[in-house]
N, C-alpha and C. Protein backbone atom coordinates (compact mmCIF):
# COMPACT_ATOMS: atom_id res chain seq x y z
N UNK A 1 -20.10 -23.26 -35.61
CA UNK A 1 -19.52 -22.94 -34.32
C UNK A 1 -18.02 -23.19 -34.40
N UNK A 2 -17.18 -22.42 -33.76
CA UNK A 2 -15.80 -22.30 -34.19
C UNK A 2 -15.38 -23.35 -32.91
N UNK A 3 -14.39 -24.32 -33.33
CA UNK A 3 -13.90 -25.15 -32.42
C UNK A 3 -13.04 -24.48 -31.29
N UNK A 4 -13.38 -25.30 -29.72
CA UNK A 4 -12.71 -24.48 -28.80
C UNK A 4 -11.12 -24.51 -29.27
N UNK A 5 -10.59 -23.51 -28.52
CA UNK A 5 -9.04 -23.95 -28.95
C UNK A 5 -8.46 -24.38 -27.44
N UNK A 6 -7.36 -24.56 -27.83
CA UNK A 6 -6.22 -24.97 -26.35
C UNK A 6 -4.82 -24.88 -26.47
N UNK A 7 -4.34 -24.60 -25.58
CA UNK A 7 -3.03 -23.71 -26.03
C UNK A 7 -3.05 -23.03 -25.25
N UNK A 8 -1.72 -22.05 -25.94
CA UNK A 8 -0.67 -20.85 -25.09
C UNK A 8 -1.63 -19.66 -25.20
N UNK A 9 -2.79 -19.64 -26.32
CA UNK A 9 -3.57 -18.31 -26.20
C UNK A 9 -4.42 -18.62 -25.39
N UNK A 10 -5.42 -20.07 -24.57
CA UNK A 10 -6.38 -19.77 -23.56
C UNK A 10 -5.87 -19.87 -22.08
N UNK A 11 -4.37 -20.69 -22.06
CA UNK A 11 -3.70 -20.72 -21.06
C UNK A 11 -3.23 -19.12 -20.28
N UNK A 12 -3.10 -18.65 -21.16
CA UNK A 12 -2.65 -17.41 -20.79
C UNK A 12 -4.05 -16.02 -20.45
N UNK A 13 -4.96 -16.57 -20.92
CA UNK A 13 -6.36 -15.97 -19.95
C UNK A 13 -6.66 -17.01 -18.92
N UNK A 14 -6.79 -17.51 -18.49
CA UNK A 14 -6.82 -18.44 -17.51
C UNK A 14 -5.92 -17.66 -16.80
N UNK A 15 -4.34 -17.87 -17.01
CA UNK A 15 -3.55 -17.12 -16.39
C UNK A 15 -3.74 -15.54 -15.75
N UNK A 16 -4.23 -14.39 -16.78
CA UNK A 16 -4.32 -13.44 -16.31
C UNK A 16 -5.69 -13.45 -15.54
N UNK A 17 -6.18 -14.01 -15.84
CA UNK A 17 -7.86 -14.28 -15.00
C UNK A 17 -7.51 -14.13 -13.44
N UNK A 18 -7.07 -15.46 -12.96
CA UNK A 18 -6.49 -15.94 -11.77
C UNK A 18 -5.36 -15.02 -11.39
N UNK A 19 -4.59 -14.28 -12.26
CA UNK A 19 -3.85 -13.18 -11.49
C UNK A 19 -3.92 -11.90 -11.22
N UNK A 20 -5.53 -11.45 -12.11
CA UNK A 20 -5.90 -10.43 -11.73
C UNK A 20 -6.85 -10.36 -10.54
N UNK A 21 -7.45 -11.52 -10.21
CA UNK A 21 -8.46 -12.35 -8.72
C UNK A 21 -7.33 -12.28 -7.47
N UNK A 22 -6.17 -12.63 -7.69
CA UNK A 22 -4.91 -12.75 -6.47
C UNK A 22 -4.78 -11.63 -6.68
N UNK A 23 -4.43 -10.84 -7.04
CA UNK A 23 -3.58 -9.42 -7.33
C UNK A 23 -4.64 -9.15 -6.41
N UNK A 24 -5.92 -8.63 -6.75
CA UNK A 24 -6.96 -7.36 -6.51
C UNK A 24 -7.18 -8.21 -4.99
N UNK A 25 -6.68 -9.51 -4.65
CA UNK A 25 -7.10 -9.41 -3.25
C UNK A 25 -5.99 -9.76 -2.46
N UNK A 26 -4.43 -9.41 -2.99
CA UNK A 26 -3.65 -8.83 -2.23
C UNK A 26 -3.69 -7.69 -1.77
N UNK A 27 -3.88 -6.84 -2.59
CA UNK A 27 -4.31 -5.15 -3.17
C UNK A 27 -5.33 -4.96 -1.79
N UNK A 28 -6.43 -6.06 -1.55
CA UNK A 28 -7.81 -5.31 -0.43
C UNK A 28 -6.85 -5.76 0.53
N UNK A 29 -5.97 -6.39 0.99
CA UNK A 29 -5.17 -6.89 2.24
C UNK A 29 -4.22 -6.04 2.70
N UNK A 30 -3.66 -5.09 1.29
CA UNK A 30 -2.62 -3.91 1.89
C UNK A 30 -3.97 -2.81 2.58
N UNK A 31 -5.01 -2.49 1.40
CA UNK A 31 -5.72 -1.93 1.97
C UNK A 31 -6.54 -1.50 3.41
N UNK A 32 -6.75 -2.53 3.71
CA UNK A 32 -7.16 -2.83 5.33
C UNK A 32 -6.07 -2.77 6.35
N UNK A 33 -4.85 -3.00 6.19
CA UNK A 33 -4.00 -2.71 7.34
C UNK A 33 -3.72 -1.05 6.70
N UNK A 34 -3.84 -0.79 5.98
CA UNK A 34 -3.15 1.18 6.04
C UNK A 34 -4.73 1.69 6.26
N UNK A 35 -5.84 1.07 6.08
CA UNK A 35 -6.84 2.00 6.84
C UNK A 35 -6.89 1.87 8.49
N UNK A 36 -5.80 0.86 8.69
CA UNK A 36 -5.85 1.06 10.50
C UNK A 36 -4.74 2.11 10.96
N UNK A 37 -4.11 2.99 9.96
CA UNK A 37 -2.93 3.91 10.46
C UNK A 37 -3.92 5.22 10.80
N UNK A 38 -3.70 5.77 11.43
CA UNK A 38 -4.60 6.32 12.61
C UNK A 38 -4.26 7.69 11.82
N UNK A 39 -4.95 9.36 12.11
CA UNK A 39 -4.44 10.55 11.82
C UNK A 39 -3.04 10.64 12.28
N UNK A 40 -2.20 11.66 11.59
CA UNK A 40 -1.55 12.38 12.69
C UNK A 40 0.12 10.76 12.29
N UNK A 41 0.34 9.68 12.44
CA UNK A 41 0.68 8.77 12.27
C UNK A 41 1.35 8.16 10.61
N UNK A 42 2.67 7.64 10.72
CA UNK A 42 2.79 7.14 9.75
C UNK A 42 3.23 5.50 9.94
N UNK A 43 3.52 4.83 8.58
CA UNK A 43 3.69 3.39 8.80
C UNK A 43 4.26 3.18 7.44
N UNK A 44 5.54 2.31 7.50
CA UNK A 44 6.52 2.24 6.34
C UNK A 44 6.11 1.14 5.03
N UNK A 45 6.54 1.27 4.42
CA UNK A 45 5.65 -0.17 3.45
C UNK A 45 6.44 -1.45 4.30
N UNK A 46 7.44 -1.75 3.98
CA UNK A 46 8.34 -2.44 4.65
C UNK A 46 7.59 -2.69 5.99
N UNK A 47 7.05 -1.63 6.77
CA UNK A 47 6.25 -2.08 8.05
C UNK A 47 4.48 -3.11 7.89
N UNK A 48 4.42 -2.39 6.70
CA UNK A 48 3.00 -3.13 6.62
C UNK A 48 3.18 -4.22 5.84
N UNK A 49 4.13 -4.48 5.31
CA UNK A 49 4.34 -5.80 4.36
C UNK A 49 4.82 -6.82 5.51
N UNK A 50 5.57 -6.43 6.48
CA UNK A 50 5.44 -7.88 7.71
C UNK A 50 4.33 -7.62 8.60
N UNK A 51 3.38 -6.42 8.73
CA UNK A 51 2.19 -6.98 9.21
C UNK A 51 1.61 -8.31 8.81
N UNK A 52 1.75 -8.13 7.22
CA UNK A 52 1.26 -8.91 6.56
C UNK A 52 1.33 -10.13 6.66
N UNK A 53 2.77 -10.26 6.75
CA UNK A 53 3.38 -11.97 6.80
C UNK A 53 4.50 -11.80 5.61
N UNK A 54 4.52 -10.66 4.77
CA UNK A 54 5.29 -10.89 3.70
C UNK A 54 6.87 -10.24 4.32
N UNK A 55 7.93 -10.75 4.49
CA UNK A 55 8.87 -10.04 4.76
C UNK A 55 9.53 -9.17 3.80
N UNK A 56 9.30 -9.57 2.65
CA UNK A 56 10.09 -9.07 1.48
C UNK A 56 9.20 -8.13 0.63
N UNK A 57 7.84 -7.78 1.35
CA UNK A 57 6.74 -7.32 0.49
C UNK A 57 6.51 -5.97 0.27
N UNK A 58 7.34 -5.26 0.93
CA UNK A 58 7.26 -3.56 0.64
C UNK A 58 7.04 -3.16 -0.43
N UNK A 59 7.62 -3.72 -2.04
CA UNK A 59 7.05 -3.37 -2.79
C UNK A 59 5.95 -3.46 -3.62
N UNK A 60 5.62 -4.57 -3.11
CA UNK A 60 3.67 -5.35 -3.40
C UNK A 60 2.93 -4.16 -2.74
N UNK A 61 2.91 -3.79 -1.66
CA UNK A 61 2.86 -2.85 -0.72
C UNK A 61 3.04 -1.66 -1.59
N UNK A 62 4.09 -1.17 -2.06
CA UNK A 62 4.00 0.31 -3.17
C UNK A 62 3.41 -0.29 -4.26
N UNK A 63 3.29 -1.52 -4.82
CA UNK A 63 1.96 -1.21 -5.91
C UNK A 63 1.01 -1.17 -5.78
N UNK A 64 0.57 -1.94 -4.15
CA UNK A 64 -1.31 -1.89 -4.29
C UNK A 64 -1.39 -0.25 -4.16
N UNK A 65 -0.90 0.50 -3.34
CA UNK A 65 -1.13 1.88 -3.00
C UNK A 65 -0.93 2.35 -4.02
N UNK A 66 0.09 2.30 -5.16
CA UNK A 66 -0.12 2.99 -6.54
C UNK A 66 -1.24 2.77 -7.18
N UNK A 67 -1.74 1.34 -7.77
CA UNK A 67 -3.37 1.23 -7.97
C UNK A 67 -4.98 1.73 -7.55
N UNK A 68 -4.47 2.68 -6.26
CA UNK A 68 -5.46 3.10 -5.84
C UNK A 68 -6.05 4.23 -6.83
N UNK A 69 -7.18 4.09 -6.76
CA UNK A 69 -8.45 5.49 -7.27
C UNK A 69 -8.45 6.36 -6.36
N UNK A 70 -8.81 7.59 -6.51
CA UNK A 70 -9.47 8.44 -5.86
C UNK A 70 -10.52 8.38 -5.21
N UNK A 71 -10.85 8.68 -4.42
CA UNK A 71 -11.94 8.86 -3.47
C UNK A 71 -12.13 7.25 -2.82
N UNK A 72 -11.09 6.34 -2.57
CA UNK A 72 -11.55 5.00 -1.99
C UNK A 72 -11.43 4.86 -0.60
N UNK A 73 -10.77 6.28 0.06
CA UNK A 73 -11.12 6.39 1.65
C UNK A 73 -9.72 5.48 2.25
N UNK A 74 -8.90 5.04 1.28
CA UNK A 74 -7.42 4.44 2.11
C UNK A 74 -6.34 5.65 2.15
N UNK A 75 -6.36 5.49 3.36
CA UNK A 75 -5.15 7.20 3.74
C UNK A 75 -3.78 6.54 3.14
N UNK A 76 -3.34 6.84 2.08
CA UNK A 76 -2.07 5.90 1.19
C UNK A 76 -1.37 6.99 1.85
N UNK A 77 -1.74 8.49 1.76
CA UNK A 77 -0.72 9.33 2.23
C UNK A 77 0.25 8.83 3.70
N UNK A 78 0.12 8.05 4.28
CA UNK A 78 0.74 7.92 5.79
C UNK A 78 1.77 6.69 5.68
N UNK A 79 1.93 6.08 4.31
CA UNK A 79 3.12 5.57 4.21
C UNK A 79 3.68 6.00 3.40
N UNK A 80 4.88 5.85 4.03
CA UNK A 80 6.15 6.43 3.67
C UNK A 80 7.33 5.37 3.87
N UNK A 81 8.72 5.61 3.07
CA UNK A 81 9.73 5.33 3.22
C UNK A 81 10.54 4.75 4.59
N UNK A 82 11.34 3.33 4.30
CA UNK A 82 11.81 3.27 5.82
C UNK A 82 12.88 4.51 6.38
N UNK A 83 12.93 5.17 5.32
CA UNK A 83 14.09 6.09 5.43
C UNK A 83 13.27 7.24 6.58
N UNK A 84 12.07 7.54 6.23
CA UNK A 84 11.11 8.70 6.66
C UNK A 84 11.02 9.51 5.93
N UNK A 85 11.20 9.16 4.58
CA UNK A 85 11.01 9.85 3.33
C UNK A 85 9.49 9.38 2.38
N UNK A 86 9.22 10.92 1.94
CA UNK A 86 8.32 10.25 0.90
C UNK A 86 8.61 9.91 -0.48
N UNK A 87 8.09 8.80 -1.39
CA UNK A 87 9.10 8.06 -2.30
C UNK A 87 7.88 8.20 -3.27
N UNK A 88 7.12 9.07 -3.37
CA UNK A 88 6.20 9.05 -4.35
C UNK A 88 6.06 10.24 -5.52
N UNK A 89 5.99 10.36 -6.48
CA UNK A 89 5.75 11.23 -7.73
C UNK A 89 5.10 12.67 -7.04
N UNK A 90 4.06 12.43 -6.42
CA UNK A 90 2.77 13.34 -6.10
C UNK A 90 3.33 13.79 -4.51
N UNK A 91 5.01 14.17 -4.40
CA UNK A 91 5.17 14.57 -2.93
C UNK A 91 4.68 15.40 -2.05
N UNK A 92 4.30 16.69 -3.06
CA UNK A 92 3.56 18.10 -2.01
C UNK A 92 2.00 17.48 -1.76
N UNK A 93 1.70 17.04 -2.45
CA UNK A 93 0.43 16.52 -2.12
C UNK A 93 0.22 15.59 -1.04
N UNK A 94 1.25 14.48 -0.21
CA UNK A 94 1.18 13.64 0.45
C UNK A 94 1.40 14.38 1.50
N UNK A 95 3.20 15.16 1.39
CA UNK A 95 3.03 16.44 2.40
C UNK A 95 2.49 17.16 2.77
N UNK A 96 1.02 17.82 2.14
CA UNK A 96 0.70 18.96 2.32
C UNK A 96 -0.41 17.69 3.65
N UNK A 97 -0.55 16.39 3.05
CA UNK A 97 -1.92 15.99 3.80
C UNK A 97 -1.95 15.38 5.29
N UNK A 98 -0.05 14.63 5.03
CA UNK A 98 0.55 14.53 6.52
C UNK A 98 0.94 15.62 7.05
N UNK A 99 0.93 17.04 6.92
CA UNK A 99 1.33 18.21 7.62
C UNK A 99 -0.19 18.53 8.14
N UNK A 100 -1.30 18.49 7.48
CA UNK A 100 -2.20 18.87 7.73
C UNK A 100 -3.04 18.09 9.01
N UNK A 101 -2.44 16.69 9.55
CA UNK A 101 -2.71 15.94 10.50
C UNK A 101 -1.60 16.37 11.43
N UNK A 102 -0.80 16.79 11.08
CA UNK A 102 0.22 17.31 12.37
C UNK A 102 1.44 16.47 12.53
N UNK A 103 1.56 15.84 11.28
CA UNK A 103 2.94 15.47 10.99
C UNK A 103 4.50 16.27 10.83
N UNK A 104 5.04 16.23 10.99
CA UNK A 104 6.45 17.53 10.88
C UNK A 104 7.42 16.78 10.10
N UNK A 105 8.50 17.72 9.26
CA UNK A 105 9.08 17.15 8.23
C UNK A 105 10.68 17.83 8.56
N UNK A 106 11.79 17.63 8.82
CA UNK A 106 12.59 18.21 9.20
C UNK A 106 13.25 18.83 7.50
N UNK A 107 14.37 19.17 8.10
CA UNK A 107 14.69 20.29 6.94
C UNK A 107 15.21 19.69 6.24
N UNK A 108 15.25 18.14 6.29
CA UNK A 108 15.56 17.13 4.81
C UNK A 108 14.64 16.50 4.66
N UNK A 109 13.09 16.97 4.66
CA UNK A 109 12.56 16.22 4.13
C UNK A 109 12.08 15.13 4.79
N UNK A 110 12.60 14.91 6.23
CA UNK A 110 11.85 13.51 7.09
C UNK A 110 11.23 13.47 8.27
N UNK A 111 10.88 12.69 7.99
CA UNK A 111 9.34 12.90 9.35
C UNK A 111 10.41 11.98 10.41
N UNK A 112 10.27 11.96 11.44
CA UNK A 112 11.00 11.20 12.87
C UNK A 112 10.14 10.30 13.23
N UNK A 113 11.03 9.17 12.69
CA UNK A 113 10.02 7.43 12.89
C UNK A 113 9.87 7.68 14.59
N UNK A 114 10.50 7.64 15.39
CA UNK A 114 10.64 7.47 16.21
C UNK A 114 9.03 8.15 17.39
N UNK A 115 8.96 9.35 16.11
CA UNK A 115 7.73 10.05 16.99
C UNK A 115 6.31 9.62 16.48
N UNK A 116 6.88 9.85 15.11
CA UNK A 116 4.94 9.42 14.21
C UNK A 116 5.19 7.90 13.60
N UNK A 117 5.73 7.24 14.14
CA UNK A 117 5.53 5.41 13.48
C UNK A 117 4.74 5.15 14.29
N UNK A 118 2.93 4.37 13.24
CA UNK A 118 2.43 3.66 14.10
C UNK A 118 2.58 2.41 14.82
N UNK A 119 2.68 1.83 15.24
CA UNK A 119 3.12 0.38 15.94
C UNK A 119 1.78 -0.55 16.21
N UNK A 120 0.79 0.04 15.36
CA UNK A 120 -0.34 -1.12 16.24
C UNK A 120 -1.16 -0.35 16.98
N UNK A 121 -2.60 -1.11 17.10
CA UNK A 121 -2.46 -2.76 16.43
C UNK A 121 -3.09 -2.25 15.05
N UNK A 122 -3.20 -3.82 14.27
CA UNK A 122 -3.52 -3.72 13.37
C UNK A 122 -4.77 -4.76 13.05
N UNK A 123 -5.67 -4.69 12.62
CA UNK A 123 -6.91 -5.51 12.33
C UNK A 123 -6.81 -6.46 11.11
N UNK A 124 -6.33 -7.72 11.01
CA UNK A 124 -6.44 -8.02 9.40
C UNK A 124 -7.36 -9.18 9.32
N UNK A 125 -8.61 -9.36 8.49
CA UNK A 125 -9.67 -10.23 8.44
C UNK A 125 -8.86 -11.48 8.00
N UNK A 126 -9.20 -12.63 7.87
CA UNK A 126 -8.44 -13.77 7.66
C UNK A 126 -9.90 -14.28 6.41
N UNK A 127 -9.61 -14.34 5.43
CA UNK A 127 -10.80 -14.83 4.57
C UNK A 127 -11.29 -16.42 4.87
């Protein structure tokens, strides 16, 4: 039987262990507040990252939504940029899906916070 070891090589699974457990349940926490953004409606990362509590979290916020799969039923399409821009690779595709809820895009490209920002509320489970 090969002796356990200890060290920088089991420290560092331990490590990714425990940060792939936090990660994936930051990741279900962005999840659940952008499945409360309604049709028709958008909500900024920057907006859902102080739902959260995180002030600085907009971009935790663009990675859980980049990690998403297909078919997992979170409308990622309805955030967008604080600008009212979309900031993603796959743009006609997000556009084609907020136009198709009745979103409008002016002739640069931005939707009018003012008309489609959701504001609430928002549901977040407390584990």
């Amino acid at each position: 039987m090969a002796p356990t070891l200890r060290g920088k090589d089991n420290a560092g699974d331990f490590k990714k262990t425990y940060m792939d457990k936090r990660q994936k349940e930051t990741f279900q926490r962005v999840y659940q507040v952008v499945r409360c953004i309604p049709p028709g409606k958008v909500a900024t990362y920057g907006q859902i990252a102080q739902w959260l509590g995180w002030p600085h979290g907009a971009r935790t916020v663009g990675w859980a939504l980049r990690a998403l799969v297909p078919g997992t039923g979170v409308p990622w399409h309805r955030v967008i940029n604080a600008k009212g821009k979309i900031s993603i690779a796959s743009e006609t595709l997000q556009r084609e899906l907020l136009e198709a809820e009745g979103v409008a895009f002016n002739a640069a490209g931005r939707i009018d916070l003012n008309t489609y920002r959701y504001t609430g509320p928002v549901l977040i489970q407390e584990d």
